[in-house]
C-alpha atoms as a PDB file:
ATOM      1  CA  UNK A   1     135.580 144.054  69.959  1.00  0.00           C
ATOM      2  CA  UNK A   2     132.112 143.313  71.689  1.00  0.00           C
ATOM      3  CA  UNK A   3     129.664 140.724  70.025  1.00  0.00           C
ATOM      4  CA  UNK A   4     126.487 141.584  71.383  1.00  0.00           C
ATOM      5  CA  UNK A   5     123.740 138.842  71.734  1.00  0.00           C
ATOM      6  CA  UNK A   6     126.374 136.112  70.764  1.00  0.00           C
ATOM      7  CA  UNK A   7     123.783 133.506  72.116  1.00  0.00           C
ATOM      8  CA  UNK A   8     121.253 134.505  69.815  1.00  0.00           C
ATOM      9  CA  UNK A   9     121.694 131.544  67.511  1.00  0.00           C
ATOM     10  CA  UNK A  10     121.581 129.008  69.984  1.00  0.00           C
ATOM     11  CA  UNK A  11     117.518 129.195  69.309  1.00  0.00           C
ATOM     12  CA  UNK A  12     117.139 128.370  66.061  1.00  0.00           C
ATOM     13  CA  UNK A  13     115.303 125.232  65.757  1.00  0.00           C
ATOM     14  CA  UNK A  14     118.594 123.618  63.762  1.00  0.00           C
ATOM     15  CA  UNK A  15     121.068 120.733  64.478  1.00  0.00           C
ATOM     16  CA  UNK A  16     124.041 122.687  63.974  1.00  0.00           C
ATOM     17  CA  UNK A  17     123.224 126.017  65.804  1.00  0.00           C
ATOM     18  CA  UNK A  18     125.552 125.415  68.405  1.00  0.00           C
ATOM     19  CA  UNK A  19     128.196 124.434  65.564  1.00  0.00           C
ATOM     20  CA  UNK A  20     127.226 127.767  64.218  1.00  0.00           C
ATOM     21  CA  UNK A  21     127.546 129.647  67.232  1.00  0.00           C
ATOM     22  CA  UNK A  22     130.535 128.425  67.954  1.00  0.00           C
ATOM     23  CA  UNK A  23     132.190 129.082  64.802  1.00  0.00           C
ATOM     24  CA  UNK A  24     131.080 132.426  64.368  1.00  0.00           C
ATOM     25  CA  UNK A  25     132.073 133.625  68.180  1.00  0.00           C
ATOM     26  CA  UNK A  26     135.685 132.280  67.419  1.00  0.00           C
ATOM     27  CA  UNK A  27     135.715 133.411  63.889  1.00  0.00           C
ATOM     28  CA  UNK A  28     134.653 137.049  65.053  1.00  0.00           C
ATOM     29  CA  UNK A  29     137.162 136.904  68.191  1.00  0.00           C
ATOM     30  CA  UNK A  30     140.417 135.370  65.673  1.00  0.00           C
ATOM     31  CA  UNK A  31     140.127 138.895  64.063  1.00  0.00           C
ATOM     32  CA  UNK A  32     140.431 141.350  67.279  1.00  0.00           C
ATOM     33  CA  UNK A  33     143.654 141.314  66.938  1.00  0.00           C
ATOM     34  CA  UNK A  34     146.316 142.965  64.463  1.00  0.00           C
ATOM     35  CA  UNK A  35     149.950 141.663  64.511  1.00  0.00           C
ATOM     36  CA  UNK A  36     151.715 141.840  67.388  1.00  0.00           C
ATOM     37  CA  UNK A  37     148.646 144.011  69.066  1.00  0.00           C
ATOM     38  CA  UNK A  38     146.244 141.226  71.004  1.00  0.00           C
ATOM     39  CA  UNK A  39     142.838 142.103  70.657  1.00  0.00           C
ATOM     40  CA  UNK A  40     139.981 142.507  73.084  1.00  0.00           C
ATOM     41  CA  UNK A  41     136.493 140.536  72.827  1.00  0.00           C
ATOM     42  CA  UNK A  42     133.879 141.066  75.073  1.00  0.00           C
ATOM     43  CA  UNK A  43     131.191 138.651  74.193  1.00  0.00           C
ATOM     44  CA  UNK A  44     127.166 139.884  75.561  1.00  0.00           C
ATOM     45  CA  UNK A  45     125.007 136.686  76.099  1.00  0.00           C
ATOM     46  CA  UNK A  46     122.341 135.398  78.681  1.00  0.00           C
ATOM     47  CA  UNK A  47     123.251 131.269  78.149  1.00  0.00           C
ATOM     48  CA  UNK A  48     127.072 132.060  79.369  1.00  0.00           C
ATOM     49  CA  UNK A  49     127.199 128.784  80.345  1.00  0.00           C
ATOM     50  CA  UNK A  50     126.124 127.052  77.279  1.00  0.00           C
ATOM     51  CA  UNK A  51     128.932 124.794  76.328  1.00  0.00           C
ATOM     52  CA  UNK A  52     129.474 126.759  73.013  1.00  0.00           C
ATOM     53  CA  UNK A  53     128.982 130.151  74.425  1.00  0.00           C
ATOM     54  CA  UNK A  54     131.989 129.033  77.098  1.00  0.00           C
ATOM     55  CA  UNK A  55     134.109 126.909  74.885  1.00  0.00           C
ATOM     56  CA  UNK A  56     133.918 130.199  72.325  1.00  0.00           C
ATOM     57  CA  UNK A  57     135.358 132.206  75.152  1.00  0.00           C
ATOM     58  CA  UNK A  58     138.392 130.166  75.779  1.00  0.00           C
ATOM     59  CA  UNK A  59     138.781 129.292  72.302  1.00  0.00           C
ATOM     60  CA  UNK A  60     138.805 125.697  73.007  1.00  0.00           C
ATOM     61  CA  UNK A  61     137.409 123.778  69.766  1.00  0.00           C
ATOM     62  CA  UNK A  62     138.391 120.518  70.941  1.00  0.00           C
ATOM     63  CA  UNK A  63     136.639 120.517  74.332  1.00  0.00           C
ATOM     64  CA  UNK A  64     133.466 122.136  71.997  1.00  0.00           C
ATOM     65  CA  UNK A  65     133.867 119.174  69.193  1.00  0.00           C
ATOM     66  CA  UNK A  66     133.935 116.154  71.788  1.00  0.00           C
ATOM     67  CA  UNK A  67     130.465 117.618  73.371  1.00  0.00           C
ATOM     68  CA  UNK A  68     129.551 118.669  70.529  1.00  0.00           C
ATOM     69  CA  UNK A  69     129.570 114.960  69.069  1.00  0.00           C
ATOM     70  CA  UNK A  70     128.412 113.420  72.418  1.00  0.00           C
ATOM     71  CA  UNK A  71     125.207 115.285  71.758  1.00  0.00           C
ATOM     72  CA  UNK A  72     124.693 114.675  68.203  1.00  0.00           C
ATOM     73  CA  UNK A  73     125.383 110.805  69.307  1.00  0.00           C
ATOM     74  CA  UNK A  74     122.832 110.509  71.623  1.00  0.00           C
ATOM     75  CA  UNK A  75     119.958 112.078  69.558  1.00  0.00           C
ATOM     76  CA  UNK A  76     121.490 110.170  66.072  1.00  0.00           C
ATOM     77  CA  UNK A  77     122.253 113.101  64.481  1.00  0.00           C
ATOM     78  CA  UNK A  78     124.805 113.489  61.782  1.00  0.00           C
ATOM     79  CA  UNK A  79     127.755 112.149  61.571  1.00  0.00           C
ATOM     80  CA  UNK A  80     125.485 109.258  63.636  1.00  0.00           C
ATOM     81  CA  UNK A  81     122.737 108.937  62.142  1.00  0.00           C
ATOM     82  CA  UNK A  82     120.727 110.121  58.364  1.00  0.00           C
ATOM     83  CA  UNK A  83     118.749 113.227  57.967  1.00  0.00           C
ATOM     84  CA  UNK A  84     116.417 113.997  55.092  1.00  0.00           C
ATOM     85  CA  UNK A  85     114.337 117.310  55.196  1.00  0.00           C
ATOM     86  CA  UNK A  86     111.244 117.230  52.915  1.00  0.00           C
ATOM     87  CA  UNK A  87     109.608 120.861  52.102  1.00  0.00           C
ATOM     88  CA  UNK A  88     106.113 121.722  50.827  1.00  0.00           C
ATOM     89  CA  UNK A  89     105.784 125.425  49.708  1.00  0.00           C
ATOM     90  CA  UNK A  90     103.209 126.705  47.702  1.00  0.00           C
ATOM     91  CA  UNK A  91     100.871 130.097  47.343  1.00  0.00           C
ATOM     92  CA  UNK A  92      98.202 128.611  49.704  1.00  0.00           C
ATOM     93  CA  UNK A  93      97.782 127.729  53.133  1.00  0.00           C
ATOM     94  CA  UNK A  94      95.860 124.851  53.037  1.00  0.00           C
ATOM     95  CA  UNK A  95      97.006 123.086  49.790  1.00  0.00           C
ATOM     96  CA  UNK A  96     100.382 123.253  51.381  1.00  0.00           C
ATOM     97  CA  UNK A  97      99.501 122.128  54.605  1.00  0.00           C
ATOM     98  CA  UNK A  98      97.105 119.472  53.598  1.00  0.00           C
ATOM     99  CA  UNK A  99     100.095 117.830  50.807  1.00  0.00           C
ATOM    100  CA  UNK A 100     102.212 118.293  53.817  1.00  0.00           C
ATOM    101  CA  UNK A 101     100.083 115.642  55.862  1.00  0.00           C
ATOM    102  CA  UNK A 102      99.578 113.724  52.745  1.00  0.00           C
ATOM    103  CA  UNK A 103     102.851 112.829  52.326  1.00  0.00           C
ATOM    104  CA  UNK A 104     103.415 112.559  56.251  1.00  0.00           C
ATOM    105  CA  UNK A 105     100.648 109.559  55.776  1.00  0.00           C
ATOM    106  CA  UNK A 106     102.957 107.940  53.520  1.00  0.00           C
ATOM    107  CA  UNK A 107     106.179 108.616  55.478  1.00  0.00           C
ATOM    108  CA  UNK A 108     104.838 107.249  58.928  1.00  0.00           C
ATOM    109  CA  UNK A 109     103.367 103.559  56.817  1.00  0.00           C
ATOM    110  CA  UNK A 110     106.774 103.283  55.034  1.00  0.00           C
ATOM    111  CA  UNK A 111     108.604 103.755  58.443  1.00  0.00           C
ATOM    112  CA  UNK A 112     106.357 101.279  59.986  1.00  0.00           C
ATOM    113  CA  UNK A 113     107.033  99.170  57.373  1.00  0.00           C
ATOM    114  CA  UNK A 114     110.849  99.862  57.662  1.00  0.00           C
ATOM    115  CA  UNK A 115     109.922  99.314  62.068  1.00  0.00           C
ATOM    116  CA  UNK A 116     108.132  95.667  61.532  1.00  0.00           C
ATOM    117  CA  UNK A 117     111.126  94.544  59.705  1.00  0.00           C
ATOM    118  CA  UNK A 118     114.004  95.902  61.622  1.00  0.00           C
ATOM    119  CA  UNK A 119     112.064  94.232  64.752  1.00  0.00           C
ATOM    120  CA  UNK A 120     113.016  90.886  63.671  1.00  0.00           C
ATOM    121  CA  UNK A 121     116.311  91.545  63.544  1.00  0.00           C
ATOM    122  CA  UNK A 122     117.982  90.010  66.435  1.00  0.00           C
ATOM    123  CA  UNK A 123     119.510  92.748  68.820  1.00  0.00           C
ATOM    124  CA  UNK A 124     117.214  95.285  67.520  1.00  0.00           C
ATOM    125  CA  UNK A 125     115.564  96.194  70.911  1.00  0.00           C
ATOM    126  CA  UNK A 126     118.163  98.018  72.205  1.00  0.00           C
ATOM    127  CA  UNK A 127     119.062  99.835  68.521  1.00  0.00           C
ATOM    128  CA  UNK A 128     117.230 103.526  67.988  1.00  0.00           C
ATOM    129  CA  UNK A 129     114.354 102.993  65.367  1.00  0.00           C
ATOM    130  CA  UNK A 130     115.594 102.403  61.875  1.00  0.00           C
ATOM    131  CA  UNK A 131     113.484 106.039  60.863  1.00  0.00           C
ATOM    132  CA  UNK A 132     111.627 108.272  63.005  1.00  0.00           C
ATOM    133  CA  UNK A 133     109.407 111.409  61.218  1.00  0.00           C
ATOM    134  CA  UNK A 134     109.263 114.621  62.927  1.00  0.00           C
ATOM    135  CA  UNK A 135     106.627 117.075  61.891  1.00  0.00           C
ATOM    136  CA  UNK A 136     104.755 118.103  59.600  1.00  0.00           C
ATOM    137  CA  UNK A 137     104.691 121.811  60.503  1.00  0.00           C
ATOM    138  CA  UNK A 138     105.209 124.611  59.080  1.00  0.00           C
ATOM    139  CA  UNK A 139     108.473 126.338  58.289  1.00  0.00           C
ATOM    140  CA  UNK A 140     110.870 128.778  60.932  1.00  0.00           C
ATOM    141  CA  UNK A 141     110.421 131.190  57.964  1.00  0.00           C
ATOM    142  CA  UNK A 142     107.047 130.383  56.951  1.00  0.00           C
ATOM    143  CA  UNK A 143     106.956 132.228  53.738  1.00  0.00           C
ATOM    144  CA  UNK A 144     109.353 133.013  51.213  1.00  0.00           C
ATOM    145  CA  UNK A 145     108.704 135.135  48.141  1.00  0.00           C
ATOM    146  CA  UNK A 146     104.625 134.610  48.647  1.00  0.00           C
ATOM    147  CA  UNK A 147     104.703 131.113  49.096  1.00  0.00           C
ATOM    148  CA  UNK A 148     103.978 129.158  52.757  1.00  0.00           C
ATOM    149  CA  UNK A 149     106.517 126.543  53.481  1.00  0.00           C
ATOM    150  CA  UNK A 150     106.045 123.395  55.724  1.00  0.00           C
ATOM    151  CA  UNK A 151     108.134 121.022  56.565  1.00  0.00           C
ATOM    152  CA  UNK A 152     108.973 117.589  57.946  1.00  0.00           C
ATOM    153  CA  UNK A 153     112.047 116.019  59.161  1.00  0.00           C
ATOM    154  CA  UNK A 154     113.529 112.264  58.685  1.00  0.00           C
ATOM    155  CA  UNK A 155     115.767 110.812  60.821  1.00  0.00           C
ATOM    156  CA  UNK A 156     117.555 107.512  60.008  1.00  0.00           C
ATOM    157  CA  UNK A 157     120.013 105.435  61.949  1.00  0.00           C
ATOM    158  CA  UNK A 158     121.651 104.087  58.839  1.00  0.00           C
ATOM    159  CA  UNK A 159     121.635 104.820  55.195  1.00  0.00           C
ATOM    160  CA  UNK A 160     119.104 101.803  53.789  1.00  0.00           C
ATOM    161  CA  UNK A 161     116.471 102.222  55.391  1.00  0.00           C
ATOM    162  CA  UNK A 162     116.483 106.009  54.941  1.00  0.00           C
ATOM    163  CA  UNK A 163     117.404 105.467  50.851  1.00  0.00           C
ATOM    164  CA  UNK A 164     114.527 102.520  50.872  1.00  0.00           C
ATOM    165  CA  UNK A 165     112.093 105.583  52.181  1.00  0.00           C
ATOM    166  CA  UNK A 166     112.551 108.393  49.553  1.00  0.00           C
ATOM    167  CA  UNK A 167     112.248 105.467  46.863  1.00  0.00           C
ATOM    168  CA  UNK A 168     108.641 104.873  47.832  1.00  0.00           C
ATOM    169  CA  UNK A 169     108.019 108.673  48.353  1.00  0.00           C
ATOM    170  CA  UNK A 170     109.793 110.132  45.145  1.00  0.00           C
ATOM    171  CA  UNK A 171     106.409 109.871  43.101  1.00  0.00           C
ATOM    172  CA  UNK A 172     104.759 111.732  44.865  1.00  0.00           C
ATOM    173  CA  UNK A 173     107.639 114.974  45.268  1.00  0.00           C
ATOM    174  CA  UNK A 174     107.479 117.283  42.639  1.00  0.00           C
ATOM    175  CA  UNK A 175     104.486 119.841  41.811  1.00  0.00           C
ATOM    176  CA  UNK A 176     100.962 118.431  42.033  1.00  0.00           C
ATOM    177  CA  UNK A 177      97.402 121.011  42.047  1.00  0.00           C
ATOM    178  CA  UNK A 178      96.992 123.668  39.646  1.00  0.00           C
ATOM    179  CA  UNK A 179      96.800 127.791  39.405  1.00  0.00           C
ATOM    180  CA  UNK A 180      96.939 129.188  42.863  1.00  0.00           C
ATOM    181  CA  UNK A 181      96.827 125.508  44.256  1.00  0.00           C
ATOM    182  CA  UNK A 182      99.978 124.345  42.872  1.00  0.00           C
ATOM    183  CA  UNK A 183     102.472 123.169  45.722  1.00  0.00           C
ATOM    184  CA  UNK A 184     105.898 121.599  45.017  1.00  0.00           C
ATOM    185  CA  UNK A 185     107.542 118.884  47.371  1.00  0.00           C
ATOM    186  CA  UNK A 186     111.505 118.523  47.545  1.00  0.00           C
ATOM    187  CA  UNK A 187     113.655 116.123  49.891  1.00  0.00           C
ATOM    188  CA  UNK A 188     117.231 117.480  50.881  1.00  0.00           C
ATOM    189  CA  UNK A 189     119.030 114.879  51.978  1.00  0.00           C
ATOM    190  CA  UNK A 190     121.781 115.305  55.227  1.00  0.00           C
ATOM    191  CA  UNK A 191     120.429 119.133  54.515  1.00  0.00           C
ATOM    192  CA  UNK A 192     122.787 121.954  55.842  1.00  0.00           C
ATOM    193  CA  UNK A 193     120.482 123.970  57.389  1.00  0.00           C
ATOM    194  CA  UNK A 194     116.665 122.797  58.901  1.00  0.00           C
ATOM    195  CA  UNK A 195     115.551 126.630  58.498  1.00  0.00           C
END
């Protein structure tokens, strides 16, 4: 069996593409085989060294979970830290993009907020910041079924803080504009996929 461009997911702007890559490489390579015939995989990639590129060629999911986790530690991802995607989508451009900053505005001065407080906490200087925003900008897949998507990203450290956030910013999700102005904002929380 040859998988050809089995680094290809590695570039998708997405916590879990390695996770993905890795699982599909051994997933493909656990069905070469038939019975008591071993199988053959031949895997085509330019990032052979890429930890889940080699741990998919010597099947070792072990060695692949405990770097796996070691990076996910030191950047707070899940299972160490709190994610919470928000989405804008809408039929146009600018409506979308400018509700997107809109509601950035009020993400960044609730984290701030969230920052002031957390700094009087003693030991709190060498803790990651209770919530960091990334973005706004648009989508991977910018539009889906005629509507532009943008997109921002919220990181927590721990579950308060992050629930404490989308409190103050759940009046302003839903649809807002009208006609061909109309967006709609939606928060997944410790989302599956960033794409």
């Amino acid at each position: 069996m040859g998988i050809l461009q089995g680094d290809h997911g590695l570039g998708l702007p997405d916590i879990r593409a390695s996770e993905r890559t890795f699982q599909l490489l051994t997933q493909v390579a656990g069905r070469a085989g038939r019975g008591d015939r071993p199988g053959r995989v031949l895997i085509q990639a330019y990032g052979i060294k890429n930890p889940a590129i080699a741990f998919a060629a010597e099947h070792d999911f072990e060695a692949f979970a405990a770097w796996e986790l070691d990076k996910r530690r030191e950047l707070h991802n899940p299972p160490f830290g709190h994610l919470a995607l928000v989405r804008i989508s809408g039929p146009d451009q600018v409506a979308v993009q400018r509700r997107a900053e809109e509601l950035a505005v009020v993400i960044r001065a609730a984290a701030e907020e969230v920052r002031r407080k957390h700094a009087e906490e003693p030991g709190s200087a060498e803790a990651p910041p209770p919530l960091q925003l990334l973005g706004p900008k648009a989508s991977l897949i910018e539009r889906v079924n005629r509507r532009v998507r943008w997109q921002m990203l919220i990181r927590a450290s721990s579950r308060p803080p992050l629930r404490w956030l989308l409190r103050q910013l759940r009046p302003r999700l839903g649809e807002a504009g009208s006609g061909e102005f109309k967006t709609m904002a939606n928060v997944d929380v410790d989302p599956q996929s960033l794409i």
